[in-house]
N, C-alpha and C. Protein backbone atom coordinates (compact mmCIF):
# COMPACT_ATOMS: atom_id res chain seq x y z
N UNK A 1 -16.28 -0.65 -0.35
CA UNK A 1 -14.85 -0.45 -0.32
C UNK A 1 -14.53 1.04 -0.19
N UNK A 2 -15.51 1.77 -0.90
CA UNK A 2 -15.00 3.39 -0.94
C UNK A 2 -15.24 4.16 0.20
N UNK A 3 -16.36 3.46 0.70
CA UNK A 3 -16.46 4.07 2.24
C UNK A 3 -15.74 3.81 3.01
N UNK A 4 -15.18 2.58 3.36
CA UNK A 4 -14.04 1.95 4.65
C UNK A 4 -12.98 2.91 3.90
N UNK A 5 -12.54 2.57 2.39
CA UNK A 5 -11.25 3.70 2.19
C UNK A 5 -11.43 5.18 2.80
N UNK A 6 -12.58 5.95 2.72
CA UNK A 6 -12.48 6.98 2.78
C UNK A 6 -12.43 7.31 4.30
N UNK A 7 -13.29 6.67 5.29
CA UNK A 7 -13.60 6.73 6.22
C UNK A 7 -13.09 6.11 7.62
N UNK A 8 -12.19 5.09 6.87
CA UNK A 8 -11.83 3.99 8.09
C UNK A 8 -12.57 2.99 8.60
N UNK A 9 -11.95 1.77 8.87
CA UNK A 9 -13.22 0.95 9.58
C UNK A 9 -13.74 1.68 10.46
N UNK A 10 -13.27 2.06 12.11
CA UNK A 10 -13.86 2.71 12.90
C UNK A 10 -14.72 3.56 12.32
N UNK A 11 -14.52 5.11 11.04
CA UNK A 11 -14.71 5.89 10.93
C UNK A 11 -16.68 5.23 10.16
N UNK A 12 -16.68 3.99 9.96
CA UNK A 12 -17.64 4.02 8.97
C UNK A 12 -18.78 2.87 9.86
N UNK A 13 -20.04 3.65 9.50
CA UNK A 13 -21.25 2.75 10.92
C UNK A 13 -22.03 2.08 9.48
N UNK A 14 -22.90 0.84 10.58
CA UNK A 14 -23.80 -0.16 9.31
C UNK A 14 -24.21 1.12 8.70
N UNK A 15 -24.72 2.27 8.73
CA UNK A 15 -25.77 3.48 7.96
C UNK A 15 -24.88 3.64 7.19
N UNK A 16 -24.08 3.90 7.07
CA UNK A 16 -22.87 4.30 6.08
C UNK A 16 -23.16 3.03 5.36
N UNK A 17 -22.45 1.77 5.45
CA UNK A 17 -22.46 0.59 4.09
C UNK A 17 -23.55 0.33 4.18
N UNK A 18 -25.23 0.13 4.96
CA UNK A 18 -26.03 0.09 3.74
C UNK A 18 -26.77 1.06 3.21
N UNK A 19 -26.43 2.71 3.65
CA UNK A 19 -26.57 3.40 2.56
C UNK A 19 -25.75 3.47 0.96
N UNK A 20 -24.75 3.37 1.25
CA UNK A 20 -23.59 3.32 -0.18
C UNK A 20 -23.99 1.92 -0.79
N UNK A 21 -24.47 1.11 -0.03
CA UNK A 21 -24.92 -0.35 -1.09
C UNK A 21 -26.48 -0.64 -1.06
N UNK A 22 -26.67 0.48 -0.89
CA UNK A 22 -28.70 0.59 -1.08
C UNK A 22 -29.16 -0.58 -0.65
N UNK A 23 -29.03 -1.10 0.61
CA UNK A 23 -29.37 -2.29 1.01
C UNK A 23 -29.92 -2.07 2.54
N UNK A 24 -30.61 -2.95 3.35
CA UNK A 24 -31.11 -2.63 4.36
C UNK A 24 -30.03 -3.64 5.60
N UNK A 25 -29.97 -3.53 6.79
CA UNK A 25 -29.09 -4.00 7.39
C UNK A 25 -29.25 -5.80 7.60
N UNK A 26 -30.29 -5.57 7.35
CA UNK A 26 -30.71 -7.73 7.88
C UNK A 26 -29.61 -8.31 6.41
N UNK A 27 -30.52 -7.33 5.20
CA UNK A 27 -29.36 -8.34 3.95
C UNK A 27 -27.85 -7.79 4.18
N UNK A 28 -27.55 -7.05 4.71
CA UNK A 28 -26.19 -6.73 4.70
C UNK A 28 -25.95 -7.55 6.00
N UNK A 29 -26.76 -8.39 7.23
CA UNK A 29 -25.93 -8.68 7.57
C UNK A 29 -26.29 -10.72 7.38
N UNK A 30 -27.22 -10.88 6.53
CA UNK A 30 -27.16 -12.33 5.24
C UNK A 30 -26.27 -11.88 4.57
N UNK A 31 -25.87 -10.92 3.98
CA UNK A 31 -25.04 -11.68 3.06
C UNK A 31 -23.19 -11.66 3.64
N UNK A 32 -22.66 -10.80 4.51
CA UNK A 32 -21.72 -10.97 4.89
C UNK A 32 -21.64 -11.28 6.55
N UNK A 33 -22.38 -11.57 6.97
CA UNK A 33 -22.42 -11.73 8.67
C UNK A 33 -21.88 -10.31 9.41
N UNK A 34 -21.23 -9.92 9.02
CA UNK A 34 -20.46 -8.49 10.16
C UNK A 34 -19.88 -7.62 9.13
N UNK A 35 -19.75 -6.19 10.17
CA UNK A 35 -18.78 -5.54 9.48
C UNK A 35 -17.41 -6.07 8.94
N UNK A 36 -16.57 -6.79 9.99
CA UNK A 36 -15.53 -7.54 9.49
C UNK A 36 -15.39 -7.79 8.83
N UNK A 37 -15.79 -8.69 8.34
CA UNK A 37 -16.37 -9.77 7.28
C UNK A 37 -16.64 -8.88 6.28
N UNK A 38 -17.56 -8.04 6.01
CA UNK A 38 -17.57 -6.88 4.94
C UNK A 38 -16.13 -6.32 4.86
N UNK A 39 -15.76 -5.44 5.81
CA UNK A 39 -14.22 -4.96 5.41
C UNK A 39 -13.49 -5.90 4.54
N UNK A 40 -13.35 -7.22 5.26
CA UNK A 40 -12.47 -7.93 4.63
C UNK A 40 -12.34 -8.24 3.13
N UNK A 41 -13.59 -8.50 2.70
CA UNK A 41 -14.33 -8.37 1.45
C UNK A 41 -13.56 -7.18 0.27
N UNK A 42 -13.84 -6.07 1.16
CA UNK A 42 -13.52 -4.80 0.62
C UNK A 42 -12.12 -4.97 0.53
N UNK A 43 -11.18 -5.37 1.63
CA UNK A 43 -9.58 -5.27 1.47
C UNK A 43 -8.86 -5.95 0.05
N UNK A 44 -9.98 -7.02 -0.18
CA UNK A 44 -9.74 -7.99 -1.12
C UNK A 44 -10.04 -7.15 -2.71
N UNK A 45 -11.02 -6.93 -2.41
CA UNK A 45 -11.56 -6.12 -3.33
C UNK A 45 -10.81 -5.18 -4.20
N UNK A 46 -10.17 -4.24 -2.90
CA UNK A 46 -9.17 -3.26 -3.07
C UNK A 46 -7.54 -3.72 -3.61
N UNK A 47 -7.52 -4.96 -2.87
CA UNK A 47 -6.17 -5.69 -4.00
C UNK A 47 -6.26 -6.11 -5.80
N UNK A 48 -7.50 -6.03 -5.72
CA UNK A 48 -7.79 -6.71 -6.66
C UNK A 48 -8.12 -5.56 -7.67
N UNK A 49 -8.41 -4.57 -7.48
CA UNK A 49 -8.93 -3.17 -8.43
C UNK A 49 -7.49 -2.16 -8.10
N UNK A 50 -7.81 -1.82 -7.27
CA UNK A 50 -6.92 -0.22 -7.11
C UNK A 50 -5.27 -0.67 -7.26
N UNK A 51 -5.42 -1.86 -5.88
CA UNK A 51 -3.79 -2.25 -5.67
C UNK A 51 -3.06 -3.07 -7.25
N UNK A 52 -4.17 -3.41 -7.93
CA UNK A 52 -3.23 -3.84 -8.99
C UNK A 52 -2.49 -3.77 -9.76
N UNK A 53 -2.67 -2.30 -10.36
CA UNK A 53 -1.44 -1.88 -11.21
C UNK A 53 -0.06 -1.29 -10.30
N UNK A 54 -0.31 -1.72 -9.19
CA UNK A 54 1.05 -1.43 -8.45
C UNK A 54 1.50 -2.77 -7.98
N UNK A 55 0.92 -4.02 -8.12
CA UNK A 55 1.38 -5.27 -8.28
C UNK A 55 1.67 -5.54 -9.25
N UNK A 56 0.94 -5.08 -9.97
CA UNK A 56 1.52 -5.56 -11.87
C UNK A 56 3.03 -4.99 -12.04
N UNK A 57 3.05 -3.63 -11.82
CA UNK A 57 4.25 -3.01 -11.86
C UNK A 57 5.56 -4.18 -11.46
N UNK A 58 5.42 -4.46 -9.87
CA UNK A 58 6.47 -5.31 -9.35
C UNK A 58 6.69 -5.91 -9.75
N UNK A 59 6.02 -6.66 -10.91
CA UNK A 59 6.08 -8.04 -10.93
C UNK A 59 6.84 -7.98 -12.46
N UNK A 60 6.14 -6.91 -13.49
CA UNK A 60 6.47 -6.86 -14.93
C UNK A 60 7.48 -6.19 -15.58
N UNK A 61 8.07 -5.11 -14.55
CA UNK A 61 8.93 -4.23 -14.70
C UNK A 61 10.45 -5.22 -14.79
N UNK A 62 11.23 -4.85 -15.94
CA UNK A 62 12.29 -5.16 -16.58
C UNK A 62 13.90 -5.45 -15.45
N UNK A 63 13.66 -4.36 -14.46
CA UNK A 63 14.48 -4.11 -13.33
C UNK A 63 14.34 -4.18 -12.39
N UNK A 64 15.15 -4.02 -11.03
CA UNK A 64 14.15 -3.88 -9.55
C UNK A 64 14.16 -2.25 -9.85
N UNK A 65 15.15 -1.88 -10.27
CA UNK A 65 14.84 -0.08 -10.00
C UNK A 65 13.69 0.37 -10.95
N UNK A 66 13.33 0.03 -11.58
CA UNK A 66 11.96 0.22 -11.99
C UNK A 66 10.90 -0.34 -11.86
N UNK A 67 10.92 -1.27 -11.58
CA UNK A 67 9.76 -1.84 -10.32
C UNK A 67 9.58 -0.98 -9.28
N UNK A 68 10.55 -0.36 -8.44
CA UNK A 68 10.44 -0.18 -7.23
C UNK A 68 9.67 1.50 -8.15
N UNK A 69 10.04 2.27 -8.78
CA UNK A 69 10.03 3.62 -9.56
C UNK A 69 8.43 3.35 -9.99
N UNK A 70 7.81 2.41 -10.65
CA UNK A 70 6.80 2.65 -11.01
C UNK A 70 5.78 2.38 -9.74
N UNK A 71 5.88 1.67 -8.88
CA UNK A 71 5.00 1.57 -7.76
C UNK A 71 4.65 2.46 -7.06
N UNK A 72 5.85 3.21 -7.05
CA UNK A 72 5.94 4.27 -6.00
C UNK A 72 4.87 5.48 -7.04
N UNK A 73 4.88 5.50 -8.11
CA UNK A 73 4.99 6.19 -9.14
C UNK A 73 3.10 5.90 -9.40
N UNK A 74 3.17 5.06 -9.37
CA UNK A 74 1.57 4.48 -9.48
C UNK A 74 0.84 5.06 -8.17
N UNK A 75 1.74 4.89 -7.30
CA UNK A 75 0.52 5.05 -5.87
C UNK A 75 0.59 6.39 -6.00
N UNK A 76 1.43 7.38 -6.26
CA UNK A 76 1.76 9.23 -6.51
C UNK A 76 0.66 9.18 -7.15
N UNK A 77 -0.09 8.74 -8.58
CA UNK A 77 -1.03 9.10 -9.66
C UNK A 77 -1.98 8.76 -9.12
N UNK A 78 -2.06 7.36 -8.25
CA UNK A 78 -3.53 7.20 -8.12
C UNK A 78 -4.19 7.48 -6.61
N UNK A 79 -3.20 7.72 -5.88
CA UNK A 79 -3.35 8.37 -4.71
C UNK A 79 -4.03 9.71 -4.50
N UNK A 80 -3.65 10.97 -5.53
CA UNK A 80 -3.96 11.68 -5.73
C UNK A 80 -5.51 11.87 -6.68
N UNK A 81 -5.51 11.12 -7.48
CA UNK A 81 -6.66 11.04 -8.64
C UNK A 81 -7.34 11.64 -7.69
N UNK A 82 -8.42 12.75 -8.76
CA UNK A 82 -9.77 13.13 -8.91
C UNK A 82 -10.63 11.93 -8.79
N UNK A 83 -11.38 12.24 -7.80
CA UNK A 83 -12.69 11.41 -7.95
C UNK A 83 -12.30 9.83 -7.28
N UNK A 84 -10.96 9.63 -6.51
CA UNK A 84 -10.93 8.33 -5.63
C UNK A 84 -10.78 9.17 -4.34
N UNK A 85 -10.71 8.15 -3.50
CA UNK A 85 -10.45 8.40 -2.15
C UNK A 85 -8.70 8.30 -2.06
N UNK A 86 -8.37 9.39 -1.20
CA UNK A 86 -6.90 9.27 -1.34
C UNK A 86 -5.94 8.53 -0.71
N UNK A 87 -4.89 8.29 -1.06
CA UNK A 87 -3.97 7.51 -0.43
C UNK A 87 -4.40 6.04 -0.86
N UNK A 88 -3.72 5.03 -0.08
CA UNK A 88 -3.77 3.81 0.42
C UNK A 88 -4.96 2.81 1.29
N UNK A 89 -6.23 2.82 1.47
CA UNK A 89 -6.79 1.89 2.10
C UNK A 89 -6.33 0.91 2.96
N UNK A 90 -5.25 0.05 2.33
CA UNK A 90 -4.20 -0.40 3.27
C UNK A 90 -3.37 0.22 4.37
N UNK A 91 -2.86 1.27 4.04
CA UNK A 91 -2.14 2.16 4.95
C UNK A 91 -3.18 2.41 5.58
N UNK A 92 -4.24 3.18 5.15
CA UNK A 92 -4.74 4.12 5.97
C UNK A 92 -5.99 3.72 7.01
N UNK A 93 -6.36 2.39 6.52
CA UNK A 93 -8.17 1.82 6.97
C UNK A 93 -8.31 2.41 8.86
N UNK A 94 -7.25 1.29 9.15
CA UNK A 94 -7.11 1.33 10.37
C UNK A 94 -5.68 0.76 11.08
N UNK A 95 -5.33 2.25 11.20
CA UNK A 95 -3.98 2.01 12.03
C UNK A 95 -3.85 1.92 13.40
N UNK A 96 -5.13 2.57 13.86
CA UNK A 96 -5.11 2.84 15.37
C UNK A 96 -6.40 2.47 15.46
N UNK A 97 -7.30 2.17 16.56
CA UNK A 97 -8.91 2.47 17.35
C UNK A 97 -8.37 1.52 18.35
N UNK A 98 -9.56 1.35 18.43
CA UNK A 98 -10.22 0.86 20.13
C UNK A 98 -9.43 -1.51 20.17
N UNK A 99 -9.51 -1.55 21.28
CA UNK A 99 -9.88 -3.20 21.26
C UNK A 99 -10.25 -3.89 20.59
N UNK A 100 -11.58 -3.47 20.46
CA UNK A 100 -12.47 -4.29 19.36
C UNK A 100 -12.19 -3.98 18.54
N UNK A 101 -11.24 -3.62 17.49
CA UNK A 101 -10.85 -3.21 16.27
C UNK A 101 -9.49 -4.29 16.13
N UNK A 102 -9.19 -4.81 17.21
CA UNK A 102 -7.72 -5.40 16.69
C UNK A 102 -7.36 -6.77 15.79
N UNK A 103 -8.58 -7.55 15.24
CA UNK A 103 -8.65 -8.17 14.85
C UNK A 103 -8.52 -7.25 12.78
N UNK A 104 -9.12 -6.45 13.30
CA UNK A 104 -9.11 -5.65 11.93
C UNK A 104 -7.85 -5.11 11.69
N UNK A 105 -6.97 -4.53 12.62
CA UNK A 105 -5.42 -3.54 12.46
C UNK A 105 -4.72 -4.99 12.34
N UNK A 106 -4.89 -6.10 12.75
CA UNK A 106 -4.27 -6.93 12.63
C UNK A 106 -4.08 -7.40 11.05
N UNK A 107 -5.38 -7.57 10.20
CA UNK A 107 -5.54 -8.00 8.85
C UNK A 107 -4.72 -6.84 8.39
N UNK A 108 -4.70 -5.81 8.18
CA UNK A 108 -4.13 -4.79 7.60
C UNK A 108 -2.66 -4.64 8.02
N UNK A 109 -2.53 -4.83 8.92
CA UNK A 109 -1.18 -4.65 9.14
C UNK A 109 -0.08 -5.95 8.69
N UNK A 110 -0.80 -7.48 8.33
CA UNK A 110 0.03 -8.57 7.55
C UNK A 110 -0.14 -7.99 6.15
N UNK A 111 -0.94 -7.31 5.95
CA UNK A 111 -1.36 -6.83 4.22
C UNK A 111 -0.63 -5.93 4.03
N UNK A 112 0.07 -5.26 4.77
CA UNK A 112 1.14 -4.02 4.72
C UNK A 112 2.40 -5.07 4.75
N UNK A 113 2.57 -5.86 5.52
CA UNK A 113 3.97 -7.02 5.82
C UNK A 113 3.89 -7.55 4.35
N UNK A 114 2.83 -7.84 4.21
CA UNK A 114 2.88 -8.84 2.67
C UNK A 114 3.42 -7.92 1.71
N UNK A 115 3.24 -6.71 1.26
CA UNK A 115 3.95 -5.22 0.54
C UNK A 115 5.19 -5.38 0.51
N UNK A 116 5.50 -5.13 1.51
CA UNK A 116 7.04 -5.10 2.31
C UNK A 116 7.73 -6.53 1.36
N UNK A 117 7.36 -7.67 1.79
CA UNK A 117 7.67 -9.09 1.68
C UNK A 117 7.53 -8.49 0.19
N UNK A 118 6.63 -8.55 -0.59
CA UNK A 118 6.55 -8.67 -2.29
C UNK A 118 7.47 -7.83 -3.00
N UNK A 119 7.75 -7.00 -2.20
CA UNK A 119 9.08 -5.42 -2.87
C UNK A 119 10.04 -6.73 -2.56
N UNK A 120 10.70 -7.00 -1.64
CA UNK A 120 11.58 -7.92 -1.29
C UNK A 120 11.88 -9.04 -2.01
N UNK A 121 11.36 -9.57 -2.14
CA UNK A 121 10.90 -10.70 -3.16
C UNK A 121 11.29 -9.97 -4.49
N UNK A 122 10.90 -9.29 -4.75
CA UNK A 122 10.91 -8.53 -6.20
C UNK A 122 12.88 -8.43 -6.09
N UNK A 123 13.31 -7.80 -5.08
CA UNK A 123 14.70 -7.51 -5.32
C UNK A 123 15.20 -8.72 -4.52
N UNK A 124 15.04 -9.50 -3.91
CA UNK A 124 15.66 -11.01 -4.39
C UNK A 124 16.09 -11.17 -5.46
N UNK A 125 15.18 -11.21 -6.39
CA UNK A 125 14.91 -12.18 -7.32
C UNK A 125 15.81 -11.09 -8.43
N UNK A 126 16.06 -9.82 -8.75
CA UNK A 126 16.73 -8.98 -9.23
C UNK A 126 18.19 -9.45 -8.59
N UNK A 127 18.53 -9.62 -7.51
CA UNK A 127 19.63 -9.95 -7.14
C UNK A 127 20.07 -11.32 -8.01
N UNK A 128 19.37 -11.88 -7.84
CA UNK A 128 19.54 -13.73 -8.15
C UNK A 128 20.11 -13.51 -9.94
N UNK A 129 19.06 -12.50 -10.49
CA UNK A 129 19.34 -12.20 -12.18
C UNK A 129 20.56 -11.40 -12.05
N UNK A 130 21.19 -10.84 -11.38
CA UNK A 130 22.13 -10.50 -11.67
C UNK A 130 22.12 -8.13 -11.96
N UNK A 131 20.59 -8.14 -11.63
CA UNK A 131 20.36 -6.72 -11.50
C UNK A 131 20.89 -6.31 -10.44
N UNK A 132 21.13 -6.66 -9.55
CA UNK A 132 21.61 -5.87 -8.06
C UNK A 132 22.73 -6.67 -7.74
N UNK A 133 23.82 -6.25 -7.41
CA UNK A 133 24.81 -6.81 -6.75
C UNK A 133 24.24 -7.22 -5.63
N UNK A 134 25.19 -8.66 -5.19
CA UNK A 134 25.53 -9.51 -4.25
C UNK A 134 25.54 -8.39 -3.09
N UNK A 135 25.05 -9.01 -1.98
CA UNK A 135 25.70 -7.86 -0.65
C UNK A 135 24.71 -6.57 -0.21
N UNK A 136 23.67 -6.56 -1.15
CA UNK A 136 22.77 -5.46 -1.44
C UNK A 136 21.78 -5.49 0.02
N UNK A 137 21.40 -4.45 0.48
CA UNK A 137 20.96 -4.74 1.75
C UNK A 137 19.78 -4.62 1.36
N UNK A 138 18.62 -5.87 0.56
CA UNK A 138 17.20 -6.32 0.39
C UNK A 138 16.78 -5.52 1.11
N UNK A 139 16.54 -5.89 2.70
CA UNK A 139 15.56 -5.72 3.38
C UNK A 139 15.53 -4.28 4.34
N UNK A 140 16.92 -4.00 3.93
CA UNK A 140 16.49 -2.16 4.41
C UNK A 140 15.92 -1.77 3.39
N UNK A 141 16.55 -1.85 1.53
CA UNK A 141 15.89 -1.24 0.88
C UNK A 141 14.21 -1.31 0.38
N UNK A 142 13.65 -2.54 0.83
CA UNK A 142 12.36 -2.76 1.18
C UNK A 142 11.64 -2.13 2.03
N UNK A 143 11.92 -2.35 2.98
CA UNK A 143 11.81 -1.49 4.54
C UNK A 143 11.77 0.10 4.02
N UNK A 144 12.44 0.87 2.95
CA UNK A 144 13.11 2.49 2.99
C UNK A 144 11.91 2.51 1.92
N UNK A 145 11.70 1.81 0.92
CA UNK A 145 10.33 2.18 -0.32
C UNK A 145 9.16 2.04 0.03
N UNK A 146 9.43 1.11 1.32
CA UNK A 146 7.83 1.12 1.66
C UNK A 146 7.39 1.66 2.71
N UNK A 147 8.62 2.55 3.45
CA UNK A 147 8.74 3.65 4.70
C UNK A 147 7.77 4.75 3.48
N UNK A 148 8.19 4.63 2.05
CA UNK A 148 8.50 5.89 1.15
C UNK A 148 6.57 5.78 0.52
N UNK A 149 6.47 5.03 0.28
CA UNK A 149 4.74 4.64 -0.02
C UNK A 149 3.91 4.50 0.92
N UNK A 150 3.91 4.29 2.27
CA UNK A 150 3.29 4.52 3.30
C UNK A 150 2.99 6.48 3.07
N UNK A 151 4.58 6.67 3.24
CA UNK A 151 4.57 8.12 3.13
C UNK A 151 4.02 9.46 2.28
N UNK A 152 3.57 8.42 1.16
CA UNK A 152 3.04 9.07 -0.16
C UNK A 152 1.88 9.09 0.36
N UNK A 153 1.16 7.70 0.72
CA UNK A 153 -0.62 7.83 1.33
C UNK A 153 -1.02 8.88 2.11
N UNK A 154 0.12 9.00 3.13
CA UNK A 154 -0.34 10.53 4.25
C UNK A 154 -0.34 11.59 3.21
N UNK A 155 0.55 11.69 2.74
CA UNK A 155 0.77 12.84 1.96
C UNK A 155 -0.57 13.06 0.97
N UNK A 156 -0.85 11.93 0.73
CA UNK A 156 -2.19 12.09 -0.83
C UNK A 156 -3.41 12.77 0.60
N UNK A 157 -3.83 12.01 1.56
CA UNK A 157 -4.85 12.08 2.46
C UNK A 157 -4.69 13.72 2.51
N UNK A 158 -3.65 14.02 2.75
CA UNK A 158 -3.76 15.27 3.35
C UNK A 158 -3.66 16.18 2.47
N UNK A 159 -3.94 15.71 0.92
CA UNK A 159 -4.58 16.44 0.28
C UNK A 159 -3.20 16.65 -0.73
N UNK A 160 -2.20 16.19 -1.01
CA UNK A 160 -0.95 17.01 -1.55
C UNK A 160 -1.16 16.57 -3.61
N UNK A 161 -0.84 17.65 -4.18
CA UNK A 161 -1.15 17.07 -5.32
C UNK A 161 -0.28 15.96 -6.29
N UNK A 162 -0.60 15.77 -7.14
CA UNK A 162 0.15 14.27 -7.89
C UNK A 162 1.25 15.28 -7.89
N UNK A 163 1.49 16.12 -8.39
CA UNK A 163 2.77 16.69 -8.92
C UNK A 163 3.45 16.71 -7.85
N UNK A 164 2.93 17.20 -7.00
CA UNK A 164 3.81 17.23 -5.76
C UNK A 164 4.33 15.43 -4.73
N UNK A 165 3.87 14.33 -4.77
CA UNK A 165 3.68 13.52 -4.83
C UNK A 165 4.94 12.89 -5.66
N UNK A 166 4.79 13.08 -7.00
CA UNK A 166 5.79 12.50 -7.91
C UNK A 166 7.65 13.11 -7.61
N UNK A 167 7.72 14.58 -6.79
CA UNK A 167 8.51 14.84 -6.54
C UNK A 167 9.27 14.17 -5.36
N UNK A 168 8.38 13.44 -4.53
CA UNK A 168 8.59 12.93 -3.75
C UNK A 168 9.57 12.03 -3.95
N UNK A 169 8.61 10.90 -5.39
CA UNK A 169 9.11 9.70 -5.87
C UNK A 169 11.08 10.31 -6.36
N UNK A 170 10.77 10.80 -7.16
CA UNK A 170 11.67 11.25 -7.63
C UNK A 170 13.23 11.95 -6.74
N UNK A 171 13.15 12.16 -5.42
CA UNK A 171 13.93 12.27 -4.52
C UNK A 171 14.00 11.18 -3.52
N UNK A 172 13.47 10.04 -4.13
CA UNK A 172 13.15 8.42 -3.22
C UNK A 172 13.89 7.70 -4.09
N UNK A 173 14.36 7.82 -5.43
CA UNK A 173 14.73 7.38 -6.58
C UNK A 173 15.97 7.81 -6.76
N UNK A 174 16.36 8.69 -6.53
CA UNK A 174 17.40 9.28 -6.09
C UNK A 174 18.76 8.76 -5.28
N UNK A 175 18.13 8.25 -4.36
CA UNK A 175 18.72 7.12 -3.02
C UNK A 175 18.88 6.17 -3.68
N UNK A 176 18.78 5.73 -4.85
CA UNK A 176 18.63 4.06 -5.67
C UNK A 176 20.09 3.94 -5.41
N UNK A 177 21.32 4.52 -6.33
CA UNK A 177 22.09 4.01 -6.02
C UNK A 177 23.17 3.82 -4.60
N UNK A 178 22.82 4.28 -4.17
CA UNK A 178 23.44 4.52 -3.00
C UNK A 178 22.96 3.21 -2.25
N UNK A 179 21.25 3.15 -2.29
CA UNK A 179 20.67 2.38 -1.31
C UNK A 179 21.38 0.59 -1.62
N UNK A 180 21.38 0.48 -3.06
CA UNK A 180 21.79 -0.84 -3.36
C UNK A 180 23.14 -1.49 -3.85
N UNK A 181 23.99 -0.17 -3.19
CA UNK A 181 25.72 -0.46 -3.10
C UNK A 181 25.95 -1.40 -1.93
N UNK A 182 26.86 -2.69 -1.93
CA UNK A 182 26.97 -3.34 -1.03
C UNK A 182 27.23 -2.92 0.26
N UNK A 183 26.85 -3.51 1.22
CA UNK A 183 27.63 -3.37 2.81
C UNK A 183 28.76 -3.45 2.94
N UNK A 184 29.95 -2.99 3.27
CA UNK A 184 31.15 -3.09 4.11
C UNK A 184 31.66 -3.28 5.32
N UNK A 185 32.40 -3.63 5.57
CA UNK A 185 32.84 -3.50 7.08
C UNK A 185 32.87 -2.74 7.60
N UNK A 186 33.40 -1.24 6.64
CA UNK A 186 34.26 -0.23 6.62
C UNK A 186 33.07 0.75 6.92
N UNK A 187 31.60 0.41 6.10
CA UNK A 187 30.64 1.35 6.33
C UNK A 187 29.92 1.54 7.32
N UNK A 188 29.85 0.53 7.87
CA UNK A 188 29.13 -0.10 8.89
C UNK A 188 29.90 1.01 10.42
C-alpha cells in the first residue's frame, strides 16, 4: 500500500512490491495474479486503515458542519504526518498514465465519486434532521469540500506543513455559512 501511495501505480514496478513485501515475483504473482489486483487490495486496505478516521468522522460527528470540519481536518493531520506518505492515495495513485492504466484511474476515480456521494449523504441526512435548512445546495457543497480535500492532498504531496494545511481548513470553514444558506431566485 505504501509504495502505490507513495509512488503511484504507474510510478511503482513488480521490484518495488516484491521488494517492500520481501517476496519473490512468482508468489506475488500466486497470491494476487497482477499488479491490479494487488493495487486493488491496497486501495481497500487504505480505506480500511488511513481513510478511516475520516469516515468515522462523517459518520459520528454531531453536525454536518462538523463532519465536514473534522474530515477536512483529519486529512490536514494525517496528510502531513511524519513518517506516512503524503496526501491522499485516492487522490493521488493515479490520475493520469498511459491506456493500460485505465482500468486502474477508473477504480480510483468511483472511489473519489463514492467521497463525494458519502459527504452528500452525510448532509442529506443533516438536512432531513433538521441541521441544514431546506433549499441548501447538497451537492455544490459536496462538490466545494471535496474540491477542498482533493486540494489539501496536493498541497500535503508538495510538501506543505500540517499547520499550514489546517489554515487551509479553516478558510474552507469559513464558507460554511454562506455555502449552506438557501438558493433564491434572486441569487441565482
Amino acid at each position: 500500500m505504501e509504495v502505490f501511495w507513495r509512488q503511484g501505480y504507474e510510478g511503482t514496478s513488480m521490484n518495488d512490491l516484491t521488494a517492500a513485501m520481501g517476496i519473490n515475483r512468482p508468489s506475488l504473482y500466486a497470491a494476487f495474479g497482477c499488479k491490479e489486483a494487488l493495487f486493488q487490495e491496497a486501495v481497500t486496505l487504505y480505506d480500511a486503515t488511513a481513510g478511516a478516521p475520516a469516515a468515522r468522522a462523517l459518520e459520528e460527528a454531531p453536525t454536518a458542519r462538523e463532519a465536514v470540519e473534522r474530515v477536512l481536518r483529519v486529512n490536514a493531520s494525517y496528510g502531513a504526518a511524519p513518517g506516512t506518505a503524503p496526501g491522499c492515495m485516492i487522490v493521488l495513485a493515479a490520475t493520469v498514465g498511459s491506456p493500460e492504466t485505465e482500468e486502474v484511474r477508473a477504480l480510483l476515480s468511483r472511489r473519489r465519486s463514492e467521497g463525494q456521494i458519502g459527504l452528500r449523504n452525510r448532509l442529506q441526512r443533516a438536512m432531513a434532521e433538521g441541521d441544514l435548512p431546506q433549499g441548501a445546495d447538497i451537492d455544490g457543497i459536496a462538490m466545494f469540500y471535496t474540491a477542498v480535500l482533493q486540494g489539501l492532498t496536493i498541497q500535503a504531496r508538495d510538501g506543505a506543513a500540517a499547520e499550514a494545511l489546517h489554515r487551509v481548513v479553516d478558510k474552507a470553514m469559513a464558507a460554511w455559512d454562506v455555502l449552506v444558506r438557501p438558493s433564491t431566485d434572486e441569487q441565482l
